[in-house]
C-alpha atoms as a PDB file:
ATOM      1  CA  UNK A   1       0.000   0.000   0.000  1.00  0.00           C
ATOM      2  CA  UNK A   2       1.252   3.209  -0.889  1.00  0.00           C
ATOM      3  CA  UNK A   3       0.524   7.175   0.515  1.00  0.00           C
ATOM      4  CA  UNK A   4      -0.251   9.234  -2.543  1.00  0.00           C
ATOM      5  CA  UNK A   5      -0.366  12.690  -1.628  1.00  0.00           C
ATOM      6  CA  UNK A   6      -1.578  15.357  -3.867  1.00  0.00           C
ATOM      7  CA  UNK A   7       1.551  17.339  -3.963  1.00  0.00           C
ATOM      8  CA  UNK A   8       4.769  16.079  -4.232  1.00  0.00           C
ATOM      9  CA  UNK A   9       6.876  19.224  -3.104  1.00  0.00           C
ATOM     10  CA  UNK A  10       6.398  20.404   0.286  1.00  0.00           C
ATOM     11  CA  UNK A  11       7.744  24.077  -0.998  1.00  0.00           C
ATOM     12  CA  UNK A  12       4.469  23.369  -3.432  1.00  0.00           C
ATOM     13  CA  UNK A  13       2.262  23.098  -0.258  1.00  0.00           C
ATOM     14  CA  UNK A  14       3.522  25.960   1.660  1.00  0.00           C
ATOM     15  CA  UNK A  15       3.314  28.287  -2.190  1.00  0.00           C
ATOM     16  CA  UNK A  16      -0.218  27.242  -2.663  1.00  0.00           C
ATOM     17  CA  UNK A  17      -1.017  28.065   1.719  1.00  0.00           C
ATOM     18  CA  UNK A  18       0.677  31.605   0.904  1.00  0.00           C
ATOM     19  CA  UNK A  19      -1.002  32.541  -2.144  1.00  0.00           C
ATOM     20  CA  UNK A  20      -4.513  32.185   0.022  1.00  0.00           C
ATOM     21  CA  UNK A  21      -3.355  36.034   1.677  1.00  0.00           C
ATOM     22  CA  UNK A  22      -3.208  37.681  -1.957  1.00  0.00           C
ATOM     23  CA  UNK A  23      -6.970  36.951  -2.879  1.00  0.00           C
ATOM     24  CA  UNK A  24     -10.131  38.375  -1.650  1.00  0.00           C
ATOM     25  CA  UNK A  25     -11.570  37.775   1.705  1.00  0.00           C
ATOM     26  CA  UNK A  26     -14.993  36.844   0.118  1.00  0.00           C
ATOM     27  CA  UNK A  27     -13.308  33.842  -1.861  1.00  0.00           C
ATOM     28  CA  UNK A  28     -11.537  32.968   1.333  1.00  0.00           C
ATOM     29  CA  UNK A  29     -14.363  32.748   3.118  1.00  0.00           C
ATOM     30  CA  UNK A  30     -16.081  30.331   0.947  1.00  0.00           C
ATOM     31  CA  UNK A  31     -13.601  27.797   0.192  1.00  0.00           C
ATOM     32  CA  UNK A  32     -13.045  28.016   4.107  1.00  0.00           C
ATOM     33  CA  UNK A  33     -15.824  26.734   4.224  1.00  0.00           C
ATOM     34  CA  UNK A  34     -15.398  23.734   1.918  1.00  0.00           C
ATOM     35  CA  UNK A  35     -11.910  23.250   3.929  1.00  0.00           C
ATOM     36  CA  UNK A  36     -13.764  23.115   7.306  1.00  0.00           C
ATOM     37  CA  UNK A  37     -16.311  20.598   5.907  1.00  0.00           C
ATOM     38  CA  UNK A  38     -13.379  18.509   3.864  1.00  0.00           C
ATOM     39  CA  UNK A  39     -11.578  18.155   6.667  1.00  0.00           C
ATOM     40  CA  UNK A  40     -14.372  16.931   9.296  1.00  0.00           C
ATOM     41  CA  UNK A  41     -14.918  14.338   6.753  1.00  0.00           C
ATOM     42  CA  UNK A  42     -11.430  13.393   6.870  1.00  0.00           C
ATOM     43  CA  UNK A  43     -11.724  12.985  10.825  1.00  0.00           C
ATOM     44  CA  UNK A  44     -14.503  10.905  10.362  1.00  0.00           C
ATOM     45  CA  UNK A  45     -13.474   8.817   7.729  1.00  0.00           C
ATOM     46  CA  UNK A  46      -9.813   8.156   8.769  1.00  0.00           C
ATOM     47  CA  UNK A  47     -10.371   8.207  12.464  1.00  0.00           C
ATOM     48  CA  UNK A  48      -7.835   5.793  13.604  1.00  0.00           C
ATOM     49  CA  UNK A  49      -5.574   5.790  10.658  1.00  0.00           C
ATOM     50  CA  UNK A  50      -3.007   8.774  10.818  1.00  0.00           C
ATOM     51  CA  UNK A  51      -1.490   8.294   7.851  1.00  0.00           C
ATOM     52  CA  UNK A  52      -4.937   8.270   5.780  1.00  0.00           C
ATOM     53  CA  UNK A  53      -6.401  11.355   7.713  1.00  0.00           C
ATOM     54  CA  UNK A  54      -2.743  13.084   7.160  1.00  0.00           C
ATOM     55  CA  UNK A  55      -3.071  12.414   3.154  1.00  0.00           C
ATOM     56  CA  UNK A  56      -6.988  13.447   3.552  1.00  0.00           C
ATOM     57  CA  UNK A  57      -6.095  16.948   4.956  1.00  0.00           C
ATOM     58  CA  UNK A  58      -3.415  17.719   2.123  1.00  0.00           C
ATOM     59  CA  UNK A  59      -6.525  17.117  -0.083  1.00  0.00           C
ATOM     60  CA  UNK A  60      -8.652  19.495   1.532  1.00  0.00           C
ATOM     61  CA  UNK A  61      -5.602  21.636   2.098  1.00  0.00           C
ATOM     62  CA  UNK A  62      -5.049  21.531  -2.240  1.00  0.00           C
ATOM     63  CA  UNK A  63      -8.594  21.736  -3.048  1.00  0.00           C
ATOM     64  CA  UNK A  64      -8.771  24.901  -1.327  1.00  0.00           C
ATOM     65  CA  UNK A  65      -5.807  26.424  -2.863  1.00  0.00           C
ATOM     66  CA  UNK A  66      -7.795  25.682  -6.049  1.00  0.00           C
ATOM     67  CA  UNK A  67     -10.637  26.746  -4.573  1.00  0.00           C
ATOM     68  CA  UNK A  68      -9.525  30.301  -3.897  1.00  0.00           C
ATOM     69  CA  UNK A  69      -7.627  30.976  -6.896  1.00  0.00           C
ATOM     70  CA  UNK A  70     -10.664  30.056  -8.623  1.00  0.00           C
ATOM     71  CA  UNK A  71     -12.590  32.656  -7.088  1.00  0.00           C
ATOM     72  CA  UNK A  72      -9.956  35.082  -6.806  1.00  0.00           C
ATOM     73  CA  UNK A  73      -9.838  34.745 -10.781  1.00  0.00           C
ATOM     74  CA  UNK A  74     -13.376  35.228 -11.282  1.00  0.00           C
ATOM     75  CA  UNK A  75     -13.443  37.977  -8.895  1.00  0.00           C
ATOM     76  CA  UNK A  76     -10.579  39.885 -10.557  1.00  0.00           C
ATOM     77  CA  UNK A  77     -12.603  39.404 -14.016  1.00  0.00           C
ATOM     78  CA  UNK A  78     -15.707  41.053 -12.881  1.00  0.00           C
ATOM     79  CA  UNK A  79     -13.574  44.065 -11.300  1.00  0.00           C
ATOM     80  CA  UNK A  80     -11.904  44.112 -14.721  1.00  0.00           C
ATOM     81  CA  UNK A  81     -15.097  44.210 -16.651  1.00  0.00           C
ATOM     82  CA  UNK A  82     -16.057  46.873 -14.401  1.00  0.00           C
ATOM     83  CA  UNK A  83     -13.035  49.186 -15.438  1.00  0.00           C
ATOM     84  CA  UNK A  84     -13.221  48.489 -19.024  1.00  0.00           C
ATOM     85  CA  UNK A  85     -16.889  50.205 -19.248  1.00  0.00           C
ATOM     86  CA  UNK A  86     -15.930  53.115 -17.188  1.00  0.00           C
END
């Protein structure tokens, strides 16, 4: 059996945590949310194996990353749109 996590490069990991204080608190707040939620599943699900909870929480950790650059990106279209017609 073998621990896949979902990135490889610990420097990776810590880029993707930073990047969360450059977008908008709005976006933050949401894919909080989804964190928060991601990883109470993970407690539940892996609750006696470290290792699986440990690789769970990376996941959530990722998918918020995504998550907020996503929104962040979406946000800094419609602020863009906004300036273009003024």
């Amino acid at each position: 059996m073998s621990l896949k996590m979902p990135l490889k490069s610990p420097a990776l990991f810590f880029a993707a945590l930073m990047s969360l204080s450059l977008l908008p608190m709005t976006a933050q707040a949401s894919c909080s949310l989804k964190q928060s939620a991601c990883e109470a599943s993970c407690k539940v699900r892996y609750f006696d194996d470290t290792l699986g909870k440990m690789g769970c929480m990376t996941k959530c950790a990722a998918e918020r990353a995504a998550c907020s650059t996503k929104e962040g990106a979406s946000e800094a279209v419609e602020k863009g749109k906004g300036l273009v017609k003024d």
